[in-house]
Protein backbone atom coordinates (compact mmCIF):
# COMPACT_ATOMS: atom_id res chain seq x y z
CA UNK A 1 37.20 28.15 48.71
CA UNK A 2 38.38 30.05 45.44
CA UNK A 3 40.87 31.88 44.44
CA UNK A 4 41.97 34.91 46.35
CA UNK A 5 39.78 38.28 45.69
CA UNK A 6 42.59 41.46 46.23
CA UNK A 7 40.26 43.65 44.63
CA UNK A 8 37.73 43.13 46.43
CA UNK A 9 37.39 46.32 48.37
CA UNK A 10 35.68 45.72 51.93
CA UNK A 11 34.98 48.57 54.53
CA UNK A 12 36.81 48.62 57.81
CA UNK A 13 34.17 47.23 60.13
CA UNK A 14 33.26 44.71 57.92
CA UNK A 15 37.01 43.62 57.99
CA UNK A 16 37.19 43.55 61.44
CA UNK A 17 33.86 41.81 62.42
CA UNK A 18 34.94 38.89 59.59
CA UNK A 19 37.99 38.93 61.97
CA UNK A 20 36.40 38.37 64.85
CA UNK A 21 34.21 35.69 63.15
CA UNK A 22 37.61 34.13 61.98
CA UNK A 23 38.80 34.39 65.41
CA UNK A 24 36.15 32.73 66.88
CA UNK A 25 36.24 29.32 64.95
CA UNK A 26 40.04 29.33 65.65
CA UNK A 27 39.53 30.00 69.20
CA UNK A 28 37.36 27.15 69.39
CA UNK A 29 38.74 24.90 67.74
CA UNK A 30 41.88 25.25 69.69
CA UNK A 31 40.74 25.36 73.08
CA UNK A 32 38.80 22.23 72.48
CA UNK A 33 40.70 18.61 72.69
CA UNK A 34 40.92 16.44 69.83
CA UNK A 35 40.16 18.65 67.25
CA UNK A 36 42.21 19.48 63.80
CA UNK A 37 44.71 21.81 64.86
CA UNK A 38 44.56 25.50 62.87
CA UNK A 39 46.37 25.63 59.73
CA UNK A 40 45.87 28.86 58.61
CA UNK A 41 43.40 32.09 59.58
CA UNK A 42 42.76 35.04 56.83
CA UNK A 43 40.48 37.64 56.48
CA UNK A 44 41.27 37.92 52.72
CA UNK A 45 38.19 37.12 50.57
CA UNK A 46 38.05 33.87 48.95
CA UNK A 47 34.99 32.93 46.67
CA UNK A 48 32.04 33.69 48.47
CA UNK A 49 33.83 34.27 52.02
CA UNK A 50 35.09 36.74 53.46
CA UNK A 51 37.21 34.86 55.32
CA UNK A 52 38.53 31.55 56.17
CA UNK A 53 39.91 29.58 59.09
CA UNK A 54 41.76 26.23 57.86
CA UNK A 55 42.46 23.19 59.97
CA UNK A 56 44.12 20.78 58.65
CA UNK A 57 43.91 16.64 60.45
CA UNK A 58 47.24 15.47 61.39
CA UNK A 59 46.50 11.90 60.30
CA UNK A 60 44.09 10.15 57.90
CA UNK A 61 40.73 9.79 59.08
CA UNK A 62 38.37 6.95 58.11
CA UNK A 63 35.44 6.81 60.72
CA UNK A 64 34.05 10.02 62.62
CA UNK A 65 33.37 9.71 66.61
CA UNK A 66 30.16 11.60 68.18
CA UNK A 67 32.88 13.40 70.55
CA UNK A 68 34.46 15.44 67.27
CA UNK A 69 31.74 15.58 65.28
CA UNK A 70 30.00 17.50 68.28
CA UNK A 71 33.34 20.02 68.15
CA UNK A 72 33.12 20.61 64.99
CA UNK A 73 29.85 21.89 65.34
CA UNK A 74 30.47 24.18 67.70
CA UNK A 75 33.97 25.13 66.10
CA UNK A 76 31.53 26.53 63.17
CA UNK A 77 29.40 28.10 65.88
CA UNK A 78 32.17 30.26 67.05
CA UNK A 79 31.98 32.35 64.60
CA UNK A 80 28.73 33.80 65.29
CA UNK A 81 29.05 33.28 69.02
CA UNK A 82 32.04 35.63 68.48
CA UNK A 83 30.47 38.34 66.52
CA UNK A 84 27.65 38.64 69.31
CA UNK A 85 30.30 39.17 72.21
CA UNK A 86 32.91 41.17 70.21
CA UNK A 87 30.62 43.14 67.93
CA UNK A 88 27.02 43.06 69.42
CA UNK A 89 26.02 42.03 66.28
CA UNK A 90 24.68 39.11 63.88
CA UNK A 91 25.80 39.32 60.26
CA UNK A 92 25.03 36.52 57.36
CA UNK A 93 28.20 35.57 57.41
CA UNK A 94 27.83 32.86 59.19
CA UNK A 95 24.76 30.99 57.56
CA UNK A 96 27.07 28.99 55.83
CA UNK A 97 28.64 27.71 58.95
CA UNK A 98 24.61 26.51 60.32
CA UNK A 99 24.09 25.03 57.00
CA UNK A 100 27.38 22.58 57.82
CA UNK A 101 26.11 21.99 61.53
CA UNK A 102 22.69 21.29 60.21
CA UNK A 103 23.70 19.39 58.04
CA UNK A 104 26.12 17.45 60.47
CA UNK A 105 23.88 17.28 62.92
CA UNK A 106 20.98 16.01 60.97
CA UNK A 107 22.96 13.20 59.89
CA UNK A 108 24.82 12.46 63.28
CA UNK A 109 20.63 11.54 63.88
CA UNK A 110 19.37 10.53 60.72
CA UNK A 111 22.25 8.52 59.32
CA UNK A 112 24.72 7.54 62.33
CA UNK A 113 22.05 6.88 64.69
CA UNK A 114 23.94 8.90 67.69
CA UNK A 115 20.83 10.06 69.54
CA UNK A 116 20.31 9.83 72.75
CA UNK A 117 17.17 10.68 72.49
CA UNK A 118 15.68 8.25 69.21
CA UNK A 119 18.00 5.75 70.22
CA UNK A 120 20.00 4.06 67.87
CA UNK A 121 18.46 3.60 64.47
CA UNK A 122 18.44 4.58 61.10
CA UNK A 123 15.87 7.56 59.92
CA UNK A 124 17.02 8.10 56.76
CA UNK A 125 18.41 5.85 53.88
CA UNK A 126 21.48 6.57 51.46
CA UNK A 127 19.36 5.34 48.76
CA UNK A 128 16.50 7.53 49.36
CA UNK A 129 16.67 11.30 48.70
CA UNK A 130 13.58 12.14 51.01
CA UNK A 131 14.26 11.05 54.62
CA UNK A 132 12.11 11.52 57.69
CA UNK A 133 13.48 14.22 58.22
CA UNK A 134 13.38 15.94 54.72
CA UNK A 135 9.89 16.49 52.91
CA UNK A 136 8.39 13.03 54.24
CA UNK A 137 5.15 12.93 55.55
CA UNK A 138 6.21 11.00 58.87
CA UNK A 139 6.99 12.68 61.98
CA UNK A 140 10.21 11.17 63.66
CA UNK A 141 7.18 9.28 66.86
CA UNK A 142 5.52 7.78 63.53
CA UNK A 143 9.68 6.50 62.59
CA UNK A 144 10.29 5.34 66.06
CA UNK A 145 7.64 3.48 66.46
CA UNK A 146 7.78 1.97 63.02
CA UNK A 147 11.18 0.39 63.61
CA UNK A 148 10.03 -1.37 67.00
């Protein structure tokens, strides 16, 4: 995340809507089962955030499972989710948190093959740095019915 920013002189209602935003993720993440319990929650600016919410795994983890991949998503939704009910408002703090779930989701589909949906199978290659999903040409009907 960076180093700490004490200057780094934010206004009061920024402070407290990053709090809420912090709050959120934490809230989420704890209320949900088998997620990475909460390490640490700040509001002190860090790099490019304003604030951070930590979780740290209680064991090594070599394969992910649909069920906490699918929490984690919505553990980075709670941020926003938060600032909409506590604050009535939508700030661009928390594009970096849809760029993760995008991300994750897109390859929970593309990569993993855990749709429902598609069905199991593989839309996009490691190899490849254009997918089906990326600036290809194909639509995802022209990918499933390809791999029939």
């Amino acid at each position: 995340m960076g180093p700490e920013r004490k200057s780094m002189v934010i206004r009061e209602e920024e402070r407290r809507a990053t709090a809420y935003h912090e709050a959120g993720h934490a809230l989420v993440a704890e209320l949900l089962p088998g997620t990475d319990p909460v390490h640490k929650v700040t509001i002190m600016p860090r790099g490019f955030a304003l604030g951070v919410t930590w979780q740290l795994p209680e064991h090594d983890q070599t394969s992910m499972y649909k069920s906490k991949m699918l929490s984690d998503i919505a553990i980075l939704f709670g941020g926003r989710i938060a600032e909409e009910v506590f604050i009535n408002q939508m700030s661009t703090g928390a594009s970096n948190d849809f760029e993760r779930a995008t991300k994750m989701a897109r390859a929970m589909v593309t990569k993993y093959g855990m749709s429902d949906a598609l069905g199991i199978m593989v839309y996009e290659d490691e190899d490849s740095s254009q997918g089906y999903f990326g600036s290809s040409s194909r639509t995802i009907s022209e990918a499933s019915t390809k791999g029939r």
